[in-house]
Protein backbone atom coordinates (compact mmCIF):
# COMPACT_ATOMS: atom_id res chain seq x y z
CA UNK A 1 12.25 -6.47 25.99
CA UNK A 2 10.98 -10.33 26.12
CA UNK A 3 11.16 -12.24 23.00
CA UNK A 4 8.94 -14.98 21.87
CA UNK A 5 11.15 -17.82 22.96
CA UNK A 6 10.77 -16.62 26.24
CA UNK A 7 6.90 -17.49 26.46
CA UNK A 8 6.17 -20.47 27.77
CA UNK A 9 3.75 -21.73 25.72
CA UNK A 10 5.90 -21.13 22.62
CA UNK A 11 8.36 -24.11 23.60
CA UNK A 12 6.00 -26.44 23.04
CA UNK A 13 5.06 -25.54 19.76
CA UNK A 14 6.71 -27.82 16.84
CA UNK A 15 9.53 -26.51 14.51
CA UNK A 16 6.88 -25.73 11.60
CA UNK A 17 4.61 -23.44 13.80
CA UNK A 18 7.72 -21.63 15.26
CA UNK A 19 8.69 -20.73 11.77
CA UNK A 20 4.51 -19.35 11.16
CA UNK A 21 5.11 -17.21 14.14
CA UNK A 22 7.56 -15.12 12.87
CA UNK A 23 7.21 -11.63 14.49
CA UNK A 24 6.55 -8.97 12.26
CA UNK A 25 8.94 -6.13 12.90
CA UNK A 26 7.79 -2.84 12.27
CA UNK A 27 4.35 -3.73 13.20
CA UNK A 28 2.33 -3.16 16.07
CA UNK A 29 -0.40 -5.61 15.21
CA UNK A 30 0.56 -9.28 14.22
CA UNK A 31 -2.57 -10.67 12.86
CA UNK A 32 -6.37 -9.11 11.02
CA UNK A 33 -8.67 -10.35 13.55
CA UNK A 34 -12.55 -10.81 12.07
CA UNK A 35 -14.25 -7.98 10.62
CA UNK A 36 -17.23 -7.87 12.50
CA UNK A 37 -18.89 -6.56 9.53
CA UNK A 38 -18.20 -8.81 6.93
CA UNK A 39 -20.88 -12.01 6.30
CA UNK A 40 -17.63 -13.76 4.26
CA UNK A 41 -13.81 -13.66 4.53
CA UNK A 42 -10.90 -15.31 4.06
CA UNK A 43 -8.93 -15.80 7.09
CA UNK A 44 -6.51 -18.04 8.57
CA UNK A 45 -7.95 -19.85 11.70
CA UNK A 46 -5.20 -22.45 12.33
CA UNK A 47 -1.52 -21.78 12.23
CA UNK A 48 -0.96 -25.81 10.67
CA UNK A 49 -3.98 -25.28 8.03
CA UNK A 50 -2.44 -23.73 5.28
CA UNK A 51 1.09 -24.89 4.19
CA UNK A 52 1.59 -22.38 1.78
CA UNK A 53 -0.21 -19.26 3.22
CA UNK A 54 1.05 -16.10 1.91
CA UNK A 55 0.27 -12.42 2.82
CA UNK A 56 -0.24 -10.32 -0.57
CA UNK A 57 -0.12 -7.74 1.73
CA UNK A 58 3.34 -7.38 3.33
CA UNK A 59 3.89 -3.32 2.06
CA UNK A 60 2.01 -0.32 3.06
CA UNK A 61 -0.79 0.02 0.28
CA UNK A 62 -2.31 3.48 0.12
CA UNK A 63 -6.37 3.68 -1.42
CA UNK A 64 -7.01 6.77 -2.77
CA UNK A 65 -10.94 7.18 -1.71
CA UNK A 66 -13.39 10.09 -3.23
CA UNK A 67 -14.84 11.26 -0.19
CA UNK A 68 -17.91 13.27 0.12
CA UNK A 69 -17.25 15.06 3.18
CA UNK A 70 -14.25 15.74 5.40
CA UNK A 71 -15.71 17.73 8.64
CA UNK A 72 -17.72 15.51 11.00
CA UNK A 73 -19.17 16.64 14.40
CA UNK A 74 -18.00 15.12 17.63
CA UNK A 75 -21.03 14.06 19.73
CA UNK A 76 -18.67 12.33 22.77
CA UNK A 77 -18.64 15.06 25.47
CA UNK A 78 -15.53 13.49 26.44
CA UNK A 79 -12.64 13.61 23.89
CA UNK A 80 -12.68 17.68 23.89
CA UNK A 81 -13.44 18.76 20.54
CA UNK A 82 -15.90 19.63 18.49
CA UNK A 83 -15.44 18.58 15.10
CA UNK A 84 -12.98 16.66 13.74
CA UNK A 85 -11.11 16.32 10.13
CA UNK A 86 -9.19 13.41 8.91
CA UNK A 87 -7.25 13.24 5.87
CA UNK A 88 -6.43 9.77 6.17
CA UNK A 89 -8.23 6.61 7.76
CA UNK A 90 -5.71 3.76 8.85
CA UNK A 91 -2.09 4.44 10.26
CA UNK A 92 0.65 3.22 9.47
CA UNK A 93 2.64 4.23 12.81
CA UNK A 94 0.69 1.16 13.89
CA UNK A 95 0.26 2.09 17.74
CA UNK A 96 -1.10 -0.79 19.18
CA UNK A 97 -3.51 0.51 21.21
CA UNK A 98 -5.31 2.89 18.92
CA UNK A 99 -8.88 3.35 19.31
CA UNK A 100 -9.11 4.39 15.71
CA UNK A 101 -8.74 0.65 14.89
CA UNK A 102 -12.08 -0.44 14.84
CA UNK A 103 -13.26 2.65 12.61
CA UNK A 104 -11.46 0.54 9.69
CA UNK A 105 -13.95 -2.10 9.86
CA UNK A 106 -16.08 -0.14 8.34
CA UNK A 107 -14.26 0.38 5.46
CA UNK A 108 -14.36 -3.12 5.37
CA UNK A 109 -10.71 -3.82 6.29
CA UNK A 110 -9.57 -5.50 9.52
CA UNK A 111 -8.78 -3.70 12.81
CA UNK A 112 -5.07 -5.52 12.69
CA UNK A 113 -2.45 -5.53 10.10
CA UNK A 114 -5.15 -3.81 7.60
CA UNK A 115 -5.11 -0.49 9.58
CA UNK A 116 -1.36 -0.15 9.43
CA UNK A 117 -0.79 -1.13 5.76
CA UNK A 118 -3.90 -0.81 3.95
CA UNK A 119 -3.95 3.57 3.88
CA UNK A 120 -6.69 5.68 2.82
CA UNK A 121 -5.84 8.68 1.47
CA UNK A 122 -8.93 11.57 0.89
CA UNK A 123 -6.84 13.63 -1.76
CA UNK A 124 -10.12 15.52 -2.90
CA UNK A 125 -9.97 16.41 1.62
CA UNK A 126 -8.70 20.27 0.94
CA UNK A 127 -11.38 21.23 -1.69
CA UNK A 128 -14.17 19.23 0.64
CA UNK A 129 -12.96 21.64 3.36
CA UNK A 130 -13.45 24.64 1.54
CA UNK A 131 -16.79 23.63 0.00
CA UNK A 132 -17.91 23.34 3.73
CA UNK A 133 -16.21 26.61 5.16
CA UNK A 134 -17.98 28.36 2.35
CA UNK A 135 -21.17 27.03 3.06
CA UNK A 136 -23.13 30.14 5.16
CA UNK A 137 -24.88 27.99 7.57
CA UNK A 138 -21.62 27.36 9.37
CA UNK A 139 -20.52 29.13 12.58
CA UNK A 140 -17.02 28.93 13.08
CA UNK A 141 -15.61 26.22 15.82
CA UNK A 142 -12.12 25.48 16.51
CA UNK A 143 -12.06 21.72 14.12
CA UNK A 144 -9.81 18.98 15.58
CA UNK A 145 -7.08 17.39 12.65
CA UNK A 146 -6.93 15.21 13.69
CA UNK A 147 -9.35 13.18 15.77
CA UNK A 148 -9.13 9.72 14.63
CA UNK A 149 -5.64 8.91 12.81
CA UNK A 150 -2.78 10.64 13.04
CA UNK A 151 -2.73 13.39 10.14
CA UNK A 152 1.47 13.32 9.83
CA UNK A 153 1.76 9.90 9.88
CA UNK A 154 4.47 9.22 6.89
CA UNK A 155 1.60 9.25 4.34
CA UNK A 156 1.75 12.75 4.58
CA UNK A 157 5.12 12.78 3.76
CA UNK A 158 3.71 11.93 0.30
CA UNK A 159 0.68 13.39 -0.10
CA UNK A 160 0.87 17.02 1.54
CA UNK A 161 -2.74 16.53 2.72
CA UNK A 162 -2.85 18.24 5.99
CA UNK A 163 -0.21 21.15 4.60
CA UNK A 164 -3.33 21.93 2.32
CA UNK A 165 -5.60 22.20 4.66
CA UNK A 166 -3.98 24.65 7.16
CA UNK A 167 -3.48 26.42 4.14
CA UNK A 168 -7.27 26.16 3.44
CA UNK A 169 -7.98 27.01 7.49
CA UNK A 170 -5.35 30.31 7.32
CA UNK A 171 -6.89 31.51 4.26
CA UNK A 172 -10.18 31.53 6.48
CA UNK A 173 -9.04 32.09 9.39
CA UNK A 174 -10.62 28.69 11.03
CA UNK A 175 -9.15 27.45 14.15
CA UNK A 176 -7.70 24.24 14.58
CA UNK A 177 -6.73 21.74 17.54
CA UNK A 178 -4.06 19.20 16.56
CA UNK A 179 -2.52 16.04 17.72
CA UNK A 180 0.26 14.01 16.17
CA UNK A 181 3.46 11.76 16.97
CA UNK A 182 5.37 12.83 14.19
CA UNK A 183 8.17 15.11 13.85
CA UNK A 184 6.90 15.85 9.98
CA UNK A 185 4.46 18.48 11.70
CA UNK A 186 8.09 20.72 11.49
CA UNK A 187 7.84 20.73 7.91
CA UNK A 188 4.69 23.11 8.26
CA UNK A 189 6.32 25.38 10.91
CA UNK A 190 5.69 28.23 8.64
CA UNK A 191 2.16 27.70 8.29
CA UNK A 192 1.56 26.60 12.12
CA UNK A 193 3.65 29.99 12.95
CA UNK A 194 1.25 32.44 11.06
CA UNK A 195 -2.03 30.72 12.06
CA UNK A 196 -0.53 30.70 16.09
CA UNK A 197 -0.05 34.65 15.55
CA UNK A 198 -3.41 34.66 15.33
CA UNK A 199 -4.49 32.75 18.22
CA UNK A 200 -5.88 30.03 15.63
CA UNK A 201 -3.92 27.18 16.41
CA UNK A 202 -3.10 24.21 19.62
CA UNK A 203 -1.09 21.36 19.49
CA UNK A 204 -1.17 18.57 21.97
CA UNK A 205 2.20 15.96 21.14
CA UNK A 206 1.52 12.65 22.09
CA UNK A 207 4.20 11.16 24.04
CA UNK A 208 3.59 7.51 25.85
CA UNK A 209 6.89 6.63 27.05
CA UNK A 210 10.68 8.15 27.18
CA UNK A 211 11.72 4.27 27.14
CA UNK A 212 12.97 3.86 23.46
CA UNK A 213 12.32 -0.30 23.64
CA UNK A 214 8.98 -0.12 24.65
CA UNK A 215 8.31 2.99 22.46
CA UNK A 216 9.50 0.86 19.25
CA UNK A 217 7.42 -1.81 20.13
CA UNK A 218 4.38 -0.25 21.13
CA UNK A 219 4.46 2.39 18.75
CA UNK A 220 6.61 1.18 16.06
CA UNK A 221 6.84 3.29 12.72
CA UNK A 222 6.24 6.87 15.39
CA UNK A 223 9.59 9.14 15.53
CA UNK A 224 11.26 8.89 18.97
CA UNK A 225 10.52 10.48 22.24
CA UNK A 226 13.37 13.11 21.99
CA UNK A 227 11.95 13.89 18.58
CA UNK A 228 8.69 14.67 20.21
CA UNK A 229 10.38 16.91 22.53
CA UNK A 230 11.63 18.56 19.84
CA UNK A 231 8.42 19.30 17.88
CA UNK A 232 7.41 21.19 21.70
CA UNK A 233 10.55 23.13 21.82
CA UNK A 234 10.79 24.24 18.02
CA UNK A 235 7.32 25.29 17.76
CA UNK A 236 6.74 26.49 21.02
CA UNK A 237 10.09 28.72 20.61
CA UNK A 238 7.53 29.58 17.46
CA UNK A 239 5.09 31.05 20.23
CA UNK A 240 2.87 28.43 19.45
CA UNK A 241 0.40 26.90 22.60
CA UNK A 242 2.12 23.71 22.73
CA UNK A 243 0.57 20.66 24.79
CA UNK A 244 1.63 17.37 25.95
CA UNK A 245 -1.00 13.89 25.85
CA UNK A 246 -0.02 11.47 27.83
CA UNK A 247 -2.38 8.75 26.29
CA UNK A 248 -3.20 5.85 26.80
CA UNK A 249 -1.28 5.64 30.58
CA UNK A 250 -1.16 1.40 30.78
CA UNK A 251 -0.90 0.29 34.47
CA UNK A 252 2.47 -2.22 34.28
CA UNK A 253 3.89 -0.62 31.22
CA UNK A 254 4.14 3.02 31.01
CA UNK A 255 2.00 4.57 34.01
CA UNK A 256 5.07 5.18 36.05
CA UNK A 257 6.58 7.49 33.44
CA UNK A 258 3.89 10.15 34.00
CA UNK A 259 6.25 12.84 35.87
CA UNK A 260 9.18 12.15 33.55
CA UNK A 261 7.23 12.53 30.76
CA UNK A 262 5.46 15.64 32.04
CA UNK A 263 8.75 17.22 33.28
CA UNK A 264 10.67 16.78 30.22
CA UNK A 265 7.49 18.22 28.06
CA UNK A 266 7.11 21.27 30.35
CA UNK A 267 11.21 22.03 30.41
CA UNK A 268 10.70 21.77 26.26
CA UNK A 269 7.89 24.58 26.14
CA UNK A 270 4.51 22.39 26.81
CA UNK A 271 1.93 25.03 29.11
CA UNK A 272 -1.02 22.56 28.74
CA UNK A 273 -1.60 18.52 29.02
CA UNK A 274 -3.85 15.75 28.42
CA UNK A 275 -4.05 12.11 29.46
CA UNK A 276 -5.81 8.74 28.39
CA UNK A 277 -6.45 5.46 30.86
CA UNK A 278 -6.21 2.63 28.49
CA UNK A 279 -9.16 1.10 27.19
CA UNK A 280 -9.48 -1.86 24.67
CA UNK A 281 -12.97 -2.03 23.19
CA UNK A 282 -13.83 -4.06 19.93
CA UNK A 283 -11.32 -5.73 17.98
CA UNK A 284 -8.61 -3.88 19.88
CA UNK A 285 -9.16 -6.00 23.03
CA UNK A 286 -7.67 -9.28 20.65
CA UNK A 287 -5.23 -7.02 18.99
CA UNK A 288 -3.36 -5.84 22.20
CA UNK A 289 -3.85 -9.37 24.35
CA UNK A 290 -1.54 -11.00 21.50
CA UNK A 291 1.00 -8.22 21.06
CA UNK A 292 1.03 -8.14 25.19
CA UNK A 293 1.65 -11.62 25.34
CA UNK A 294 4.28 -11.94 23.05
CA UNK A 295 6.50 -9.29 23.70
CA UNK A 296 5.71 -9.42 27.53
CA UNK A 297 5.21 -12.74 28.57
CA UNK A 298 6.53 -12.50 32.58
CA UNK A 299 4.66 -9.59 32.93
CA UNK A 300 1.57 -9.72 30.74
CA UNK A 301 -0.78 -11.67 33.68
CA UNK A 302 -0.25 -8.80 35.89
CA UNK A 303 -0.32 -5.92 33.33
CA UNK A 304 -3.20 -7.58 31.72
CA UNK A 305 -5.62 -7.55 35.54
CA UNK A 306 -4.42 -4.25 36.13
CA UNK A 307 -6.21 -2.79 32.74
CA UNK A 308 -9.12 -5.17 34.24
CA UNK A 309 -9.12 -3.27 37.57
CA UNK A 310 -9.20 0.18 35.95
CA UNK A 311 -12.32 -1.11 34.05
CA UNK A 312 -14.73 -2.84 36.59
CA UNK A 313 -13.10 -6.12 35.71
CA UNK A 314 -13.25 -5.36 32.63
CA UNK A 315 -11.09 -4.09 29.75
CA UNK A 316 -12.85 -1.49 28.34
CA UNK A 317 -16.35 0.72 29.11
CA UNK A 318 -18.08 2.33 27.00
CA UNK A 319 -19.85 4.78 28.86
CA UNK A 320 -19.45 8.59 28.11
CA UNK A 321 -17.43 10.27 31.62
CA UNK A 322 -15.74 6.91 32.21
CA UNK A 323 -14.59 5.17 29.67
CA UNK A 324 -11.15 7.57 28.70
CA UNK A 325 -10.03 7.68 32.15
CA UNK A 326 -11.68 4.43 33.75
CA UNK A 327 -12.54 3.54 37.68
CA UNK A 328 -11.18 2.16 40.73
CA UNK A 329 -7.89 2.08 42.44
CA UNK A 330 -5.19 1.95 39.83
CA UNK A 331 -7.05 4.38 37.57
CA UNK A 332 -7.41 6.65 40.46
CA UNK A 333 -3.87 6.59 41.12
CA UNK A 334 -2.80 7.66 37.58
CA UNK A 335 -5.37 10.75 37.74
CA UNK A 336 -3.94 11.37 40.80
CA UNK A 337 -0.60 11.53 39.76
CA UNK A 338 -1.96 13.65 36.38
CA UNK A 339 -3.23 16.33 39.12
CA UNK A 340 -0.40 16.48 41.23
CA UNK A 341 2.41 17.35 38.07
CA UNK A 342 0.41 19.34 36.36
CA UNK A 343 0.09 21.83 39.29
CA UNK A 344 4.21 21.15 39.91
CA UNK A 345 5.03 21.41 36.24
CA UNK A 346 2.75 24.36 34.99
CA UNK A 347 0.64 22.59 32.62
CA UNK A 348 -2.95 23.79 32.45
CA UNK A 349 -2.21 26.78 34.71
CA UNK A 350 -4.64 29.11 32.71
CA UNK A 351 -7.79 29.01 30.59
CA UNK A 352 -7.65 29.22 27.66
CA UNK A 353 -9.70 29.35 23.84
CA UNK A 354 -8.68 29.42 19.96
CA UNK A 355 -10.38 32.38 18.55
CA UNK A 356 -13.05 32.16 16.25
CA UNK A 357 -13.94 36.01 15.36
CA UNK A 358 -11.13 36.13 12.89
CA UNK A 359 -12.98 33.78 10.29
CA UNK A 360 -13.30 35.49 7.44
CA UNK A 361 -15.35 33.76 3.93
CA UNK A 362 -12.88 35.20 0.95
CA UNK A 363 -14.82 38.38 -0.60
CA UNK A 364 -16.36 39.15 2.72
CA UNK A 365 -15.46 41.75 5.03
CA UNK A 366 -14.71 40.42 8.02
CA UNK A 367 -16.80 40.51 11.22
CA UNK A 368 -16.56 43.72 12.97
CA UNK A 369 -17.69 42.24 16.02
């Protein structure tokens, strides 16, 4: 891992700007870039400008919102789900490529230190979910928890959010797809068990590099790699259908630990995988070219062009089909390699679907076809 004082450019900065460009360990993101959405905001523009600038904002701060809804369908016909739950928006495992960035704009927070310390937490999210599993107009589909921010990140820890919604989705029988990067899903092994027993649950554990250094920079408040592993193998061992994701695969960085990564997952219980080609739209484009530059600074020319290549000189496209695995050479390569282990490793050897004719409204029934 490069430091700082390794970058060039940062020798010939004076004493006083040194000592403003303090890296912020345990976060991914080192700056809120603009809110696009926002008319007015203060911001800090010049690292000389403001003597005595302060953050008021150095903890994780978590917003307890009243939402009015907690289910949302998922139009993109490329991210593989349906519909999509999240209990909180902003996360503080602060992965610095997270596409989920830009969503906190909207709440009018930045894409950049905001997301990771400024936590919204939907506590009313388990009686939401029940008001719309109730409601008779819906016909059940597996729901995705989550699809934007990671639903054990350590707010969880607090909160219990997601616990009270499987408990919501067993009681009904709903299926569920989930995704996380934190061993805290263990805590609901119980739950997860039941719900696999009846073919209601999937799991996909998102693992982006075996390299510890890179893995504490790039993904800084996530549990470890090995910890990851151990979420497959305990809740696989569990019989539940345990997956890997391999997302986002960064050309330079972590694209060569695709077999590693895939064997280790596999030998741990994974039958089933996933992968991303990274993409930087929005805000994350400035959010990821400073954290790249700074921690990488002999290598972030070349790692930056090869994201470029992937993307039609770009780096990112929006369009639907392309824009989560990319185009070209290098991200032809990675696919390539995605093909090639899954068919030595055993992962996505069979078809396979959450079932949906077990969901049951309490007082009803059942379906008895």
């Amino acid at each position: 891992m490069k430091s700082d004082n390794e970058n060039p450019s940062y020798s010939n900065l004076t004493d006083h700007e040194k000592q403003q460009l303090v890296y912020l360990k345990g976060r991914g993101a080192q700056f809120n870039p603009r809110n696009r959405f926002l008319k007015t905001e203060l911001i800090r523009t010049e690292i000389e400008s403001i003597d005595d600038w302060t953050d008021p904002n150095v903890e994780t701060v978590y917003l307890e919102d009243h939402a009015k809804s907690i289910v949302n369908k998922v139009d993109s016909p490329d991210v593989g789900m349906f519909y999509s739950m999240n209990p909180y928006q902003g996360c503080e495992h602060g992965c610095i490529y997270c596409y989920a960035r830009n969503a906190h704009e909207y709440w009018g927070y930045s894409a950049g230190l905001d997301f990771e310390r400024k936590i919204i937490v939907k506590k009313n999210a388990p009686e939401l979910l029940r008001k719309f599993l109730m409601n008779p107009k819906w016909e059940c589909k597996p729901i995705s928890l989550s699809g934007n921010t990671d639903c054990y990140q350590p707010a969880e820890k607090k909160f219990r959010i997601t616990r009270q919604l499987l408990e919501v989705c067993l009681e009904f029988n709903q299926p569920v797809g989930m995704i996380t990067k934190n061993a805290g899903m263990l805590r609901d092994k119980d739950i997860i068990s039941k719900m696999a027993a009846k073919n209601l649950i999937s799991i996909l554990v998102s693992i982006t590099s075996l390299n510890e250094d890179l893995r504490r920079t790039m993904e800084p408040r996530t549990t470890t790699a090995m910890q990851r592993l151990r979420i497959i193998k305990e809740l696989s061992g569990q019989g539940v259908r345990m997956g890997v994701m391999l997302g986002p695969m960064i050309p330079g960085l972590n694209e060569h630990e695709m077999q590693r990564i895939m064997e280790a997952a596999a030998a741990n219980g994974a039958t089933f995988s996933a992968y991303t080609f990274i993409r930087l739209n929005g805000a994350i484009k400035l959010i990821f070219h400073d954290w790249l530059y700074k921690n990488f600074p002999h290598r972030a020319d070349k790692v930056w062009h090869l994201i470029e290549t992937g993307h039609g000189g770009k780096v990112n496209d929006s369009r639907f089909g392309v824009r989560m695995r990319g185009e070209g050479p290098i991200s032809d390569l990675v696919r390539q390699q995605f093909i090639k282990y899954n068919k030595i490793y055993g992962l996505n050897a069979e078809r396979w679907g959450l079932d949906c004719s077990l969901f049951c409204r309490p007082g009803e029934q059942g379906r008895l076809f």
